[in-house]
PDB file of N, CA and C in Angstrom:
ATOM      1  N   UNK A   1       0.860  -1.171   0.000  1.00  0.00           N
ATOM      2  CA  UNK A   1       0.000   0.000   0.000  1.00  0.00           C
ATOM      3  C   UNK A   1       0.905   1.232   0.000  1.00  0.00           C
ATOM      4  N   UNK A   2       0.639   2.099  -0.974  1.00  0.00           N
ATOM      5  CA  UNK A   2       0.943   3.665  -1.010  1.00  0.00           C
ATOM      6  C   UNK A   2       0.486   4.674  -0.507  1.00  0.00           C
ATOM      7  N   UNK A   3       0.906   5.732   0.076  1.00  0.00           N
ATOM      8  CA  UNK A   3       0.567   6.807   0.480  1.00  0.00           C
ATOM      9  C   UNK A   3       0.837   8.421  -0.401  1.00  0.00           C
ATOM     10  N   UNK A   4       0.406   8.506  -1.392  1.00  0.00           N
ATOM     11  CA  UNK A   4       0.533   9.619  -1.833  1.00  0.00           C
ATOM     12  C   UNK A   4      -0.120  11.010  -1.462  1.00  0.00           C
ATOM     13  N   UNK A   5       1.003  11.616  -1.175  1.00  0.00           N
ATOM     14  CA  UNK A   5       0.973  13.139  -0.676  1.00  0.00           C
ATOM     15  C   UNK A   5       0.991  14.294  -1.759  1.00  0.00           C
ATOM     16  N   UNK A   6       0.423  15.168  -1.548  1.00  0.00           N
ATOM     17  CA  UNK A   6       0.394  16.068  -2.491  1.00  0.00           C
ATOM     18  C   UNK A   6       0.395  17.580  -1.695  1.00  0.00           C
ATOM     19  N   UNK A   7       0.349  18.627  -3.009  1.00  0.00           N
ATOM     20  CA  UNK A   7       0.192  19.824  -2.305  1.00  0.00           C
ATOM     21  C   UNK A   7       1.265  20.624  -1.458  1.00  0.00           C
ATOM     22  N   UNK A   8       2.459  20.126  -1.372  1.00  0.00           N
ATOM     23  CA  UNK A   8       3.761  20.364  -1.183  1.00  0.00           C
ATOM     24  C   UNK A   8       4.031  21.824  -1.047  1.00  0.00           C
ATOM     25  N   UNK A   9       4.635  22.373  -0.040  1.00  0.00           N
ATOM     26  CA  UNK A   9       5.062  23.696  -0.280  1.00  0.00           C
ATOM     27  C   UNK A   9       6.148  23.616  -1.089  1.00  0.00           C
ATOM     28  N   UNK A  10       6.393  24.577  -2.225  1.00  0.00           N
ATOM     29  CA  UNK A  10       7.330  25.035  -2.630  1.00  0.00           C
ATOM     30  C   UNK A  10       8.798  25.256  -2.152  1.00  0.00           C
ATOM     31  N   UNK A  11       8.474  25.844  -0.988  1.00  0.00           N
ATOM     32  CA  UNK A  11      10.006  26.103   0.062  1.00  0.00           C
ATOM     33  C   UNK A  11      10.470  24.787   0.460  1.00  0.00           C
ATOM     34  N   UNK A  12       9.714  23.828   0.482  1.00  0.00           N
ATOM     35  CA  UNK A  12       9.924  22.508   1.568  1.00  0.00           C
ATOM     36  C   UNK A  12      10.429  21.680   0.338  1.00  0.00           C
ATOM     37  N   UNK A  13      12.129  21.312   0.995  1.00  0.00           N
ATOM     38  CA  UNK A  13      13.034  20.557   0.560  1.00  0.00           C
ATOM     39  C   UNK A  13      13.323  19.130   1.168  1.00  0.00           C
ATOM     40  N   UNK A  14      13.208  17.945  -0.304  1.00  0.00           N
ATOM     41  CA  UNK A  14      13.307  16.551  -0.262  1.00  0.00           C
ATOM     42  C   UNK A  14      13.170  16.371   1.389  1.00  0.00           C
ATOM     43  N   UNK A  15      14.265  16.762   1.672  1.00  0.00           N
ATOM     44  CA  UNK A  15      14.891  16.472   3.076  1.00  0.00           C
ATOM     45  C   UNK A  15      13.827  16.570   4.285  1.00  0.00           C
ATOM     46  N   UNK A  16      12.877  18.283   4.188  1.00  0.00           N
ATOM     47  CA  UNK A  16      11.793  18.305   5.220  1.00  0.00           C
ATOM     48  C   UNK A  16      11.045  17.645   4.906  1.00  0.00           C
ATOM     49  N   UNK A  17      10.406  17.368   3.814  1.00  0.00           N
ATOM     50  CA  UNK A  17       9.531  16.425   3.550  1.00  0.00           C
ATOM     51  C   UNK A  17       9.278  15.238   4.115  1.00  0.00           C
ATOM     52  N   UNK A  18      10.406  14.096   3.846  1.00  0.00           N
ATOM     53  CA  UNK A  18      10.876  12.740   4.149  1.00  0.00           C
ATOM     54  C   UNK A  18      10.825  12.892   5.546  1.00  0.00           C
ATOM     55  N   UNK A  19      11.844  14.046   6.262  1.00  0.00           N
ATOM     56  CA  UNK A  19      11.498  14.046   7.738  1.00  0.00           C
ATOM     57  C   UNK A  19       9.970  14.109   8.521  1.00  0.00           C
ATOM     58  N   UNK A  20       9.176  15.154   8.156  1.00  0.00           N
ATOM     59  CA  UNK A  20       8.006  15.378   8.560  1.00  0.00           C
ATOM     60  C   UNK A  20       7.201  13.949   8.295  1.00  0.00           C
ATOM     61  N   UNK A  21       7.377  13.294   6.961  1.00  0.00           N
ATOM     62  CA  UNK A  21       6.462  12.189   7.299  1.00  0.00           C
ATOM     63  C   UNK A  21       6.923  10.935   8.040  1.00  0.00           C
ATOM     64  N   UNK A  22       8.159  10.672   8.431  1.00  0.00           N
ATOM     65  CA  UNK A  22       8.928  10.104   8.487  1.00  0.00           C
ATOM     66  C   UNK A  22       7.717  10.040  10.237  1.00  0.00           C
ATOM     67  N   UNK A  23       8.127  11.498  10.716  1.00  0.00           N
ATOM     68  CA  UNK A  23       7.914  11.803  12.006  1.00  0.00           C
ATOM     69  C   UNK A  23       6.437  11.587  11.988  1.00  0.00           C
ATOM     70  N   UNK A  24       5.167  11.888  11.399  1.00  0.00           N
ATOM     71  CA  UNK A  24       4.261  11.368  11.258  1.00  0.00           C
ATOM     72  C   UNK A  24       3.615  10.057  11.120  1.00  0.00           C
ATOM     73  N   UNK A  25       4.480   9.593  10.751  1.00  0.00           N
ATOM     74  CA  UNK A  25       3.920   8.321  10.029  1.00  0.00           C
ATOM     75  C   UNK A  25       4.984   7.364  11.049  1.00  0.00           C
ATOM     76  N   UNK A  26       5.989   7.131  11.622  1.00  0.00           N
ATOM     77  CA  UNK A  26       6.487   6.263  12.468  1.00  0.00           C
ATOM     78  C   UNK A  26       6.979   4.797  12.029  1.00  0.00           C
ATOM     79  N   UNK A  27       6.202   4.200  12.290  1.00  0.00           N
ATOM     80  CA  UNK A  27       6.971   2.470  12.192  1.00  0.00           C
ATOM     81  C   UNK A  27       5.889   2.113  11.214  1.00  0.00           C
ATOM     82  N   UNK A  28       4.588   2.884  10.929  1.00  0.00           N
ATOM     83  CA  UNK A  28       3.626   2.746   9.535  1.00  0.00           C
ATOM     84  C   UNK A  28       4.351   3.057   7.887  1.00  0.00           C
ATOM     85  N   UNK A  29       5.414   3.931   8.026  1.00  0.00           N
ATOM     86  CA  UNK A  29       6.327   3.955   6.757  1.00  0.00           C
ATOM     87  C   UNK A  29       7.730   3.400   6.599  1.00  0.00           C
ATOM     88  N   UNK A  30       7.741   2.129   5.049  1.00  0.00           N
ATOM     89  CA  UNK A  30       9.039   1.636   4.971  1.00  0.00           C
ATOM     90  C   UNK A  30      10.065   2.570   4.491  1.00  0.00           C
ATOM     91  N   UNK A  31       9.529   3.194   3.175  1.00  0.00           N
ATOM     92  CA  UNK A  31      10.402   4.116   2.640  1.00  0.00           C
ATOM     93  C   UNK A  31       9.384   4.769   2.188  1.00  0.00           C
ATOM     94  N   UNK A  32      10.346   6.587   1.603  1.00  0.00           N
ATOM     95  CA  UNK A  32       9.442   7.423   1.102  1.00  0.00           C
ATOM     96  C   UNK A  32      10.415   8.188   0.163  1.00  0.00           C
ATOM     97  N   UNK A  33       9.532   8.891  -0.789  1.00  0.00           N
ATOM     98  CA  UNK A  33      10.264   9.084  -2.278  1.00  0.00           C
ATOM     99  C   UNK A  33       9.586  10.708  -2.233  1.00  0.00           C
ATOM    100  N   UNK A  34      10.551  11.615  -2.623  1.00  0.00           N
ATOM    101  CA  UNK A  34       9.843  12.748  -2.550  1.00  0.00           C
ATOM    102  C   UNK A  34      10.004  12.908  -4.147  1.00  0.00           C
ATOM    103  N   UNK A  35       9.304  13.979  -5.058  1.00  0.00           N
ATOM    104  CA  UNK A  35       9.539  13.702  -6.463  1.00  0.00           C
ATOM    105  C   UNK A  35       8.602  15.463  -6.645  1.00  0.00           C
ATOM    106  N   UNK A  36      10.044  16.042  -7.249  1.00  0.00           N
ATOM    107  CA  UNK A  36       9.915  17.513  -7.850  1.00  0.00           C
ATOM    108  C   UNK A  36       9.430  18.910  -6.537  1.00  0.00           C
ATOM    109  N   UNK A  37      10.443  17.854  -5.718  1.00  0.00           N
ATOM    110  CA  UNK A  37      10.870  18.762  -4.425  1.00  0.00           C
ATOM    111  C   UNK A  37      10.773  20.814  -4.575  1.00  0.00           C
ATOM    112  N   UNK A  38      10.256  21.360  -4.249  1.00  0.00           N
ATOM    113  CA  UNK A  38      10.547  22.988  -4.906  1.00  0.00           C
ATOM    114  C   UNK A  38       9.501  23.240  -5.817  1.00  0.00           C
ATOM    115  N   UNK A  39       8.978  22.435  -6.131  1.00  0.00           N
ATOM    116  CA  UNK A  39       7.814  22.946  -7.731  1.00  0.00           C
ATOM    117  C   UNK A  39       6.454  22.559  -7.438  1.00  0.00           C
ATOM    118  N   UNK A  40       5.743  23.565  -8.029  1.00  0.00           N
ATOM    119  CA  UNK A  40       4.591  23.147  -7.737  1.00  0.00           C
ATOM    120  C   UNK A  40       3.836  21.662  -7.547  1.00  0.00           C
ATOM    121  N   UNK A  41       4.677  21.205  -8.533  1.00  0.00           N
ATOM    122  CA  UNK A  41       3.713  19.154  -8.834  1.00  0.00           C
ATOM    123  C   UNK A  41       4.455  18.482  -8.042  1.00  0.00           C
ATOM    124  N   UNK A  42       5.292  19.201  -7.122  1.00  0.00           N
ATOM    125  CA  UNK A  42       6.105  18.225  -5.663  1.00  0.00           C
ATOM    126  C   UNK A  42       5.146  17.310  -5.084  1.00  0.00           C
ATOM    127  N   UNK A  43       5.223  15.929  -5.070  1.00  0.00           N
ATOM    128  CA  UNK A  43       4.387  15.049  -4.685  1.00  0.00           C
ATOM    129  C   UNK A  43       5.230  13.901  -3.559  1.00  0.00           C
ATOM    130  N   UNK A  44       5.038  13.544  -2.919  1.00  0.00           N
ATOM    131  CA  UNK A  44       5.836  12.439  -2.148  1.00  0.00           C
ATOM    132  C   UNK A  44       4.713  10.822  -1.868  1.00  0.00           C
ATOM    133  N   UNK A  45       5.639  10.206  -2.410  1.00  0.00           N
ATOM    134  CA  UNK A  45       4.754   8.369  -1.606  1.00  0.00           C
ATOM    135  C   UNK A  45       5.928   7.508  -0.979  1.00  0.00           C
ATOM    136  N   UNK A  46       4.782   7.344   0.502  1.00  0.00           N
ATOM    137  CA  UNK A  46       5.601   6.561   0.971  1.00  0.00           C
ATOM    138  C   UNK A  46       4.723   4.975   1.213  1.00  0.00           C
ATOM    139  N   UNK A  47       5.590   4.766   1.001  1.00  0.00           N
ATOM    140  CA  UNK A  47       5.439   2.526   1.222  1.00  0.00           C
ATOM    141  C   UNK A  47       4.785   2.620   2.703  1.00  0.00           C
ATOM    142  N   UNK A  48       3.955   2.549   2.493  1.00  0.00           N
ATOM    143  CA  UNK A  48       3.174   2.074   3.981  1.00  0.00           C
ATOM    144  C   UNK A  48       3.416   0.355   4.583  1.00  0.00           C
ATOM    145  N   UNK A  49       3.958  -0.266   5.556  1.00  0.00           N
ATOM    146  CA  UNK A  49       4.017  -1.067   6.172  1.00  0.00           C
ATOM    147  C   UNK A  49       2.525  -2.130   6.159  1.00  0.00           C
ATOM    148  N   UNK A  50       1.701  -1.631   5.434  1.00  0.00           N
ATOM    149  CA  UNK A  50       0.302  -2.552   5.555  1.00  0.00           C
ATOM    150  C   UNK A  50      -0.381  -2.331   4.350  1.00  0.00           C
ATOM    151  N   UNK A  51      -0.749  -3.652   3.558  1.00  0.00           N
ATOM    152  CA  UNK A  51      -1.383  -3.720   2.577  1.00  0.00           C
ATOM    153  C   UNK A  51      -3.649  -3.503   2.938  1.00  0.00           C
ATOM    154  N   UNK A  52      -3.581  -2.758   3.782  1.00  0.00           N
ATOM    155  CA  UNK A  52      -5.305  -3.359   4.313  1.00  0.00           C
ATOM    156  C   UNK A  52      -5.818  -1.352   3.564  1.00  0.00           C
ATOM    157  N   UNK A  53      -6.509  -1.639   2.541  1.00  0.00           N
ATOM    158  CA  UNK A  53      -6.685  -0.655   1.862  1.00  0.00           C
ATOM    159  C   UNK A  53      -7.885   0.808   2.993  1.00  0.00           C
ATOM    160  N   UNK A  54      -8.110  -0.054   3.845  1.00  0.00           N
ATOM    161  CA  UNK A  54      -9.111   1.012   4.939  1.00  0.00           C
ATOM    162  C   UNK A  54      -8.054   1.721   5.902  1.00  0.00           C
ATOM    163  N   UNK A  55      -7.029   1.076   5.919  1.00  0.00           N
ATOM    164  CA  UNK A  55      -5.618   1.552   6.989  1.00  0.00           C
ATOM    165  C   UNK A  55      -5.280   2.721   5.885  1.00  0.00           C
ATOM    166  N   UNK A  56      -4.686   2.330   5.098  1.00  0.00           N
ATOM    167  CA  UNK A  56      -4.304   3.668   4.227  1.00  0.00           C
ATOM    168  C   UNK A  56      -5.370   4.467   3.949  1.00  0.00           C
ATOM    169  N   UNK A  57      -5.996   4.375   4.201  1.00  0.00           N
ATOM    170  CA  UNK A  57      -7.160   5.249   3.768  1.00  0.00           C
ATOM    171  C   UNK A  57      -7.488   6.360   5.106  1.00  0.00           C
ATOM    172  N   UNK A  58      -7.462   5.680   6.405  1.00  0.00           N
ATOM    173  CA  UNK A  58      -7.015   6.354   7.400  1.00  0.00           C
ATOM    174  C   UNK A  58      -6.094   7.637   7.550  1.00  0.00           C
ATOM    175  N   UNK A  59      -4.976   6.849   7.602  1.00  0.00           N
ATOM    176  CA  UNK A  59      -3.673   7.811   7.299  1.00  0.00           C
ATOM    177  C   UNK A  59      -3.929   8.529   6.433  1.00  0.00           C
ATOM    178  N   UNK A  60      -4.297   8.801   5.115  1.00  0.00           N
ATOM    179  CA  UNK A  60      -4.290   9.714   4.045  1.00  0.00           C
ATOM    180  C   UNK A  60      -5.375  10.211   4.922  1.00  0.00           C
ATOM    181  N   UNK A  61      -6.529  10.357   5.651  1.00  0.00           N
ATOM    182  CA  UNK A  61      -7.524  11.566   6.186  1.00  0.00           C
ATOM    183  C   UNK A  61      -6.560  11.965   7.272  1.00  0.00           C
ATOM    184  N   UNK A  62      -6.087  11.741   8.052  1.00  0.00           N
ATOM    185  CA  UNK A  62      -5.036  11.880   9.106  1.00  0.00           C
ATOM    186  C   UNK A  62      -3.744  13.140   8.513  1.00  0.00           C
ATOM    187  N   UNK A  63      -3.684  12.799   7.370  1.00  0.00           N
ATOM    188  CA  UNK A  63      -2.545  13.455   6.930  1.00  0.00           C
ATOM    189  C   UNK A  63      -3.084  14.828   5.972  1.00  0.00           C
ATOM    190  N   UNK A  64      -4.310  14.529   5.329  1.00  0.00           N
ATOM    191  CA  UNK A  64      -5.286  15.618   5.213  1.00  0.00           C
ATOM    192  C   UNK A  64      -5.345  16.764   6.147  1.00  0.00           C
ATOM    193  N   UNK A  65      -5.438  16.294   7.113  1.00  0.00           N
ATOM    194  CA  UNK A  65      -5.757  17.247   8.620  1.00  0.00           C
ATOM    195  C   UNK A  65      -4.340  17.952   8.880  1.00  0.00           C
ATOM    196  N   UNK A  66      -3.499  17.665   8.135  1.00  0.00           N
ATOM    197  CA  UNK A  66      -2.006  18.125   8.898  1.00  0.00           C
ATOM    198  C   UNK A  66      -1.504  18.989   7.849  1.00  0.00           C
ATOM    199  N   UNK A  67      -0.621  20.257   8.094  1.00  0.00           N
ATOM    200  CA  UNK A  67       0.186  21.110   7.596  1.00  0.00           C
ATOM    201  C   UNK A  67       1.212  20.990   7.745  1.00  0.00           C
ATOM    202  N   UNK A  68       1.965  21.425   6.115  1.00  0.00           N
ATOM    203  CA  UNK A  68       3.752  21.503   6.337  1.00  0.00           C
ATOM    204  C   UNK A  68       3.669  22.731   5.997  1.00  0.00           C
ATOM    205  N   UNK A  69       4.570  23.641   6.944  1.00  0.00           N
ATOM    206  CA  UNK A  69       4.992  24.714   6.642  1.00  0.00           C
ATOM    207  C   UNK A  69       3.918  25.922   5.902  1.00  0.00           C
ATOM    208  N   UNK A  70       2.949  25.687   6.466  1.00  0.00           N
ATOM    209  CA  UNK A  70       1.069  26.273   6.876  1.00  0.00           C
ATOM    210  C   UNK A  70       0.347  26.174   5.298  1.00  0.00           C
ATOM    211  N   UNK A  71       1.086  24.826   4.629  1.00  0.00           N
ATOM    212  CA  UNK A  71       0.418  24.676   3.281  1.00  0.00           C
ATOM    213  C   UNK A  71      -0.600  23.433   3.773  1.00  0.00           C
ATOM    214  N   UNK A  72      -1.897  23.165   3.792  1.00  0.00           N
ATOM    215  CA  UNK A  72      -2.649  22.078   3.774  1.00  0.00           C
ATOM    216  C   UNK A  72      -2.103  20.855   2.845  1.00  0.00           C
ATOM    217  N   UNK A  73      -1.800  19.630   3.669  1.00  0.00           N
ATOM    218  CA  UNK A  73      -1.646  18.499   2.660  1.00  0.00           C
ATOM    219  C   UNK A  73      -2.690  17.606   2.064  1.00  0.00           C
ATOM    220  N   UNK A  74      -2.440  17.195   1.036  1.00  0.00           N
ATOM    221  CA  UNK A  74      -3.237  15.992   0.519  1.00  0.00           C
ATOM    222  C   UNK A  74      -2.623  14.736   0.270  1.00  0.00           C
ATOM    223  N   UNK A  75      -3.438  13.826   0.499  1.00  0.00           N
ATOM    224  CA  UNK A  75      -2.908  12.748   0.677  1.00  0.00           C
ATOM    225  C   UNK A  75      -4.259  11.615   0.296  1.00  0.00           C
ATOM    226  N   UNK A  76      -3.668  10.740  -0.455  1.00  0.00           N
ATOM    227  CA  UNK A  76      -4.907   9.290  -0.464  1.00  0.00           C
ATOM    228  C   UNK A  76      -4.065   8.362  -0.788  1.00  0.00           C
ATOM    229  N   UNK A  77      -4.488   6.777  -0.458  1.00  0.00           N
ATOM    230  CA  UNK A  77      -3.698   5.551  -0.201  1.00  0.00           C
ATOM    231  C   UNK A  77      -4.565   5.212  -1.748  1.00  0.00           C
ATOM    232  N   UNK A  78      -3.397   4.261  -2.295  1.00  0.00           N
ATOM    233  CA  UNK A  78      -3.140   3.804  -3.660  1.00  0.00           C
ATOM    234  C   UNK A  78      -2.394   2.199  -3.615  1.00  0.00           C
ATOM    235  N   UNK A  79      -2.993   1.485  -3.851  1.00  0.00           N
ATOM    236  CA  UNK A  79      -2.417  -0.052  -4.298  1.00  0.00           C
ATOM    237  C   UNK A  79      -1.162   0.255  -4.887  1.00  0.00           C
ATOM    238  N   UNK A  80      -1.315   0.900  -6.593  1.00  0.00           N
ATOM    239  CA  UNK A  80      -0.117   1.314  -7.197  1.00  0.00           C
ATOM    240  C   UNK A  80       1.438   2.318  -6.496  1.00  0.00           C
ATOM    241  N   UNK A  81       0.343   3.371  -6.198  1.00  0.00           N
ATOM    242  CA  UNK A  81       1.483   4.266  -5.926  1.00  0.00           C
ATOM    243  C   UNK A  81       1.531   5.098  -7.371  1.00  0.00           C
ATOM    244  N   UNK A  82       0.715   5.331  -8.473  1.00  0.00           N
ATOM    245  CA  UNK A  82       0.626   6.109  -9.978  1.00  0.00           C
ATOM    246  C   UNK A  82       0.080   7.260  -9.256  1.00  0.00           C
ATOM    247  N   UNK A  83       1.392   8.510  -9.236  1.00  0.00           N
ATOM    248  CA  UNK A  83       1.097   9.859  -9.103  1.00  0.00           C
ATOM    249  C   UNK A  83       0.142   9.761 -10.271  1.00  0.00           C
ATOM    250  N   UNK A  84      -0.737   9.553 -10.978  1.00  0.00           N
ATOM    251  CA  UNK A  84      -1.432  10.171 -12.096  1.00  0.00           C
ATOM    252  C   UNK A  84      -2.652   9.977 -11.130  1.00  0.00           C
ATOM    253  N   UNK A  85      -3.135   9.476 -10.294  1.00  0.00           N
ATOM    254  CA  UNK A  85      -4.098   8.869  -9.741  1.00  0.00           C
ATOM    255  C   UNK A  85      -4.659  10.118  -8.415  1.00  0.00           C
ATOM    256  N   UNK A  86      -3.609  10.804  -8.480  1.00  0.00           N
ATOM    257  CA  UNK A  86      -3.792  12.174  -7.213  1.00  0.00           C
ATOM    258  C   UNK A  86      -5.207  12.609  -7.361  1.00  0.00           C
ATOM    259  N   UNK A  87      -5.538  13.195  -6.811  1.00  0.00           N
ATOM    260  CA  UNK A  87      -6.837  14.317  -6.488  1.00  0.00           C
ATOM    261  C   UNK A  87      -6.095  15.602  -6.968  1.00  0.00           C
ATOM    262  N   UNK A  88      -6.796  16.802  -7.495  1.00  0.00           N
ATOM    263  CA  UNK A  88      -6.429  17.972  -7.683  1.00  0.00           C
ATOM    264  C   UNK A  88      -7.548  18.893  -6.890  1.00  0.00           C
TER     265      UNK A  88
END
């Protein structure tokens, strides 16, 4: 199961990114991929630790509710992990 994030601040680099969810997300994320860090279509997915599609689905409203750097995130759980699949 995937966790794709969206909605990225601009200012917020690979590095805060990966940390903040890192710190959010705990022993629920294996790895996480940040992709076009700085730009508007900055998106990040991370490998969620559990394939149970209502768990990710959780976390992505969980992570809805949360701000990086006072930009609202988006987020929804994905089998694939296909950034094409985001919400706008």
């Amino acid at each position: 199961m995937n966790l794709l994030v969206w909605n990225l601040p601009r200012r917020c680099a690979a590095r805060e990114v990966r940390r903040f969810l890192e710190h959010e997300l705990g022993d629920l994320v294996s790895d996480i991929e940040v992709h076009g860090a700085g730009t508007a279509q900055a998106y990040a997915i991370a490998r969620l630790a559990t394939d149970v599609p209502y768990i990710g689905e959780a976390i992505a409203q969980k992570l809805c509710r949360q701000r990086l750097l006072d930009a609202p995130l988006r987020a929804r759980a994905s089998a694939s992990g296909d950034a094409s699949t985001r919400l706008h």
